[in-house]
Protein backbone atom coordinates (compact mmCIF):
# COMPACT_ATOMS: atom_id res chain seq x y z
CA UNK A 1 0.00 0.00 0.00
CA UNK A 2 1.11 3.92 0.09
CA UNK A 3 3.59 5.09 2.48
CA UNK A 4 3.77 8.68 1.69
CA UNK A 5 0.74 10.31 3.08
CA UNK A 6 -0.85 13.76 3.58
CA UNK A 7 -4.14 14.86 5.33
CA UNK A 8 -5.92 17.62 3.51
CA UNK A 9 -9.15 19.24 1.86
CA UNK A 10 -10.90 18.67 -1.20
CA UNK A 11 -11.51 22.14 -2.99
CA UNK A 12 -12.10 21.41 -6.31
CA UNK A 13 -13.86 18.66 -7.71
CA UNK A 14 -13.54 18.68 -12.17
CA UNK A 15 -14.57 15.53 -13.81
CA UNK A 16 -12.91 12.34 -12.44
CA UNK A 17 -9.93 15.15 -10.65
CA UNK A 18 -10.36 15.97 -7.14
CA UNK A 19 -8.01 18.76 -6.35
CA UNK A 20 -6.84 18.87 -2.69
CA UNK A 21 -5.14 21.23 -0.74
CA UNK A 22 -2.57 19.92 1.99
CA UNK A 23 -0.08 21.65 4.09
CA UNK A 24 3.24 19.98 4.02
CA UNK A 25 5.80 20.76 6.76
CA UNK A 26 9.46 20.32 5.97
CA UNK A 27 11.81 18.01 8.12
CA UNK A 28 12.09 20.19 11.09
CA UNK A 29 8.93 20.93 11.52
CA UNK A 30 8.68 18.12 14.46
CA UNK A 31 11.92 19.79 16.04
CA UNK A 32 11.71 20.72 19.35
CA UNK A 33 13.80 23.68 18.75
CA UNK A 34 11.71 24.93 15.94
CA UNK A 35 10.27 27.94 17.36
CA UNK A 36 14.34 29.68 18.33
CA UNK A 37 15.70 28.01 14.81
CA UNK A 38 13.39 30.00 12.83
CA UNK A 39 14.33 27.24 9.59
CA UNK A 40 11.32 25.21 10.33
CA UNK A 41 8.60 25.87 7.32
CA UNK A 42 5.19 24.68 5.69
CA UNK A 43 3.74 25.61 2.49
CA UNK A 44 0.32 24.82 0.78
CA UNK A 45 0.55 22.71 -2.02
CA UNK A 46 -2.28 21.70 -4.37
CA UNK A 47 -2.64 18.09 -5.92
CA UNK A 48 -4.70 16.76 -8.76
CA UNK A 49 -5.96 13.08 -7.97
CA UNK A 50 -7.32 11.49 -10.44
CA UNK A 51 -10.11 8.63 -9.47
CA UNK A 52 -13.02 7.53 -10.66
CA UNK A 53 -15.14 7.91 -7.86
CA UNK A 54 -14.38 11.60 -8.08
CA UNK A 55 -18.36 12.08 -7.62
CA UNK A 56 -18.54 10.46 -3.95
CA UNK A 57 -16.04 13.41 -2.48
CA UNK A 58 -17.41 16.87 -1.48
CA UNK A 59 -15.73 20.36 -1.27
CA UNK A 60 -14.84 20.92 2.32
CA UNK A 61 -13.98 17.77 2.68
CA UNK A 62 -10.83 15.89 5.51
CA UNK A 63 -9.10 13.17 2.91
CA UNK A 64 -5.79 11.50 2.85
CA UNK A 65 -3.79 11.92 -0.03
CA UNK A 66 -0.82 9.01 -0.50
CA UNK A 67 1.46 8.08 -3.67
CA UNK A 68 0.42 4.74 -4.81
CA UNK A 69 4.19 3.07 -3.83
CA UNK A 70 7.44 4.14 -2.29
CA UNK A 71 9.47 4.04 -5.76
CA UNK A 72 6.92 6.87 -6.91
CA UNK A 73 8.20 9.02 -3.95
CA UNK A 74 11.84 8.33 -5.24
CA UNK A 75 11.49 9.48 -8.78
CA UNK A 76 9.48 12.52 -7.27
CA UNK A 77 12.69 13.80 -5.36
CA UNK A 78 14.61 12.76 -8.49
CA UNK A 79 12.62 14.61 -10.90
CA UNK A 80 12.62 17.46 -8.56
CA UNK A 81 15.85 17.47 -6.94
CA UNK A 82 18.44 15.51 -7.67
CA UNK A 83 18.09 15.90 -11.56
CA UNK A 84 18.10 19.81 -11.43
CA UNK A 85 21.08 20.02 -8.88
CA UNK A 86 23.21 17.51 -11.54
CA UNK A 87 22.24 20.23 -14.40
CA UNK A 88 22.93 22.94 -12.19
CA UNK A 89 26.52 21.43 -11.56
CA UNK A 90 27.51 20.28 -14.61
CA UNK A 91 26.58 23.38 -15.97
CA UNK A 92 28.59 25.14 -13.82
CA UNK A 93 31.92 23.20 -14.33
CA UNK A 94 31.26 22.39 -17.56
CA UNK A 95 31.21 26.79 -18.36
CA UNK A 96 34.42 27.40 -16.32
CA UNK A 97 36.10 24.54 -17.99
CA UNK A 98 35.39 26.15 -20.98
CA UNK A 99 36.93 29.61 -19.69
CA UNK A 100 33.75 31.18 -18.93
CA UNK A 101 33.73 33.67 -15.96
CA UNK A 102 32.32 33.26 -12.92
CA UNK A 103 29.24 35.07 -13.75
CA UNK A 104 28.78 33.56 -16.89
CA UNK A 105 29.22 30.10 -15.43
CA UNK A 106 26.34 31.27 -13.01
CA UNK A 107 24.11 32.28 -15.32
CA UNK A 108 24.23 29.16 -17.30
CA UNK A 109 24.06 27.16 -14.56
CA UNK A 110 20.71 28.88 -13.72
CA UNK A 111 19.86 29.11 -16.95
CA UNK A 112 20.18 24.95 -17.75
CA UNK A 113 17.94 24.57 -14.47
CA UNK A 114 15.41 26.87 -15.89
CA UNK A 115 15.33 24.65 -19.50
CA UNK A 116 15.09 21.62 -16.94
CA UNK A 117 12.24 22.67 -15.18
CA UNK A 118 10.62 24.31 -18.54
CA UNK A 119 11.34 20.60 -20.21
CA UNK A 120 9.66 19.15 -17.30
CA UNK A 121 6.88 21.41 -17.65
CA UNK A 122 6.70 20.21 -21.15
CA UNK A 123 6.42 16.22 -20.46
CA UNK A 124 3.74 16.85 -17.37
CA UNK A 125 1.32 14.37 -19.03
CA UNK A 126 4.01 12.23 -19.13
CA UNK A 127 5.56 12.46 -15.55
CA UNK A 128 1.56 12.71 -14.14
CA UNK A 129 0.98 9.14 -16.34
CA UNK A 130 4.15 7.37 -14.24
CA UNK A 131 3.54 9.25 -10.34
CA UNK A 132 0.07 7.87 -9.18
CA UNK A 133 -1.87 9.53 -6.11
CA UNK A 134 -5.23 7.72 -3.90
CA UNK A 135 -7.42 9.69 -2.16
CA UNK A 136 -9.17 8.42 0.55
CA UNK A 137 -11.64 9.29 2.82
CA UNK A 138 -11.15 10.36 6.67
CA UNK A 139 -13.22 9.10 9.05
CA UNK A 140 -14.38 10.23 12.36
């Protein structure tokens, strides 16, 4: 079964997509020492489910969001991480091997991640087709 989970609310229902909103708290956020550290953060993220019992959810509603396996969760932080951090670097050593300054170096660098993220943009469909989320429903 899934072992990446997230509580959050449906707000959007389209067809057989249930859009939820969850709040996702980084690493620290279980820290004791949070509140003096001042690194601890959440954001709000959105996700698109896809299921075809889309029709039984309601807006407003407490579900569980989860990616179908663990090796889903892995290319996620590859796609999103550890791919754009290799452009990034090989970017950057690859300009000032070539005698570009350090500027220039820095601006490529930024610039490959920004075609990497744009490419990734691109293949969405793709990416969506091969990272599969549930949706379940909370109970009381």
């Amino acid at each position: 079964m899934a072992a990446v989970k997230h509580c959050g609310e449906v707000i959007r229902i389209e067809g057989n997509s249930v859009f939820v909103r969850m709040t996702v708290n980084s690493a620290c956020s279980a820290c004791h020492a949070k509140g003096v550290c001042g690194v601890s953060e959440s954001t709000e993220k959105i996700v698109e489910v896809e299921t075809a019992s889309a029709a039984d959810f309601n807006i407003g509603e407490s579900v569980e969001v989860a990616l179908l396996s663990d090796s889903m969760g892995a290319k996620s932080v590859v796609l999103a991480y550890v791919v754009p951090f290799l452009v990034l670097t090989l970017m950057l050593v690859g300009s000032l091997m070539m005698g570009a300054g350090e500027g220039v170096a820095v601006l490529s660098a930024l610039g490959g991640v920004a075609i990497y993220y744009v490419v990734l943009h691109l293949l969405r469909d793709k990416v969506k087709n091969k990272i599969k989320f549930i949706i379940i429903k909370q109970t009381k």
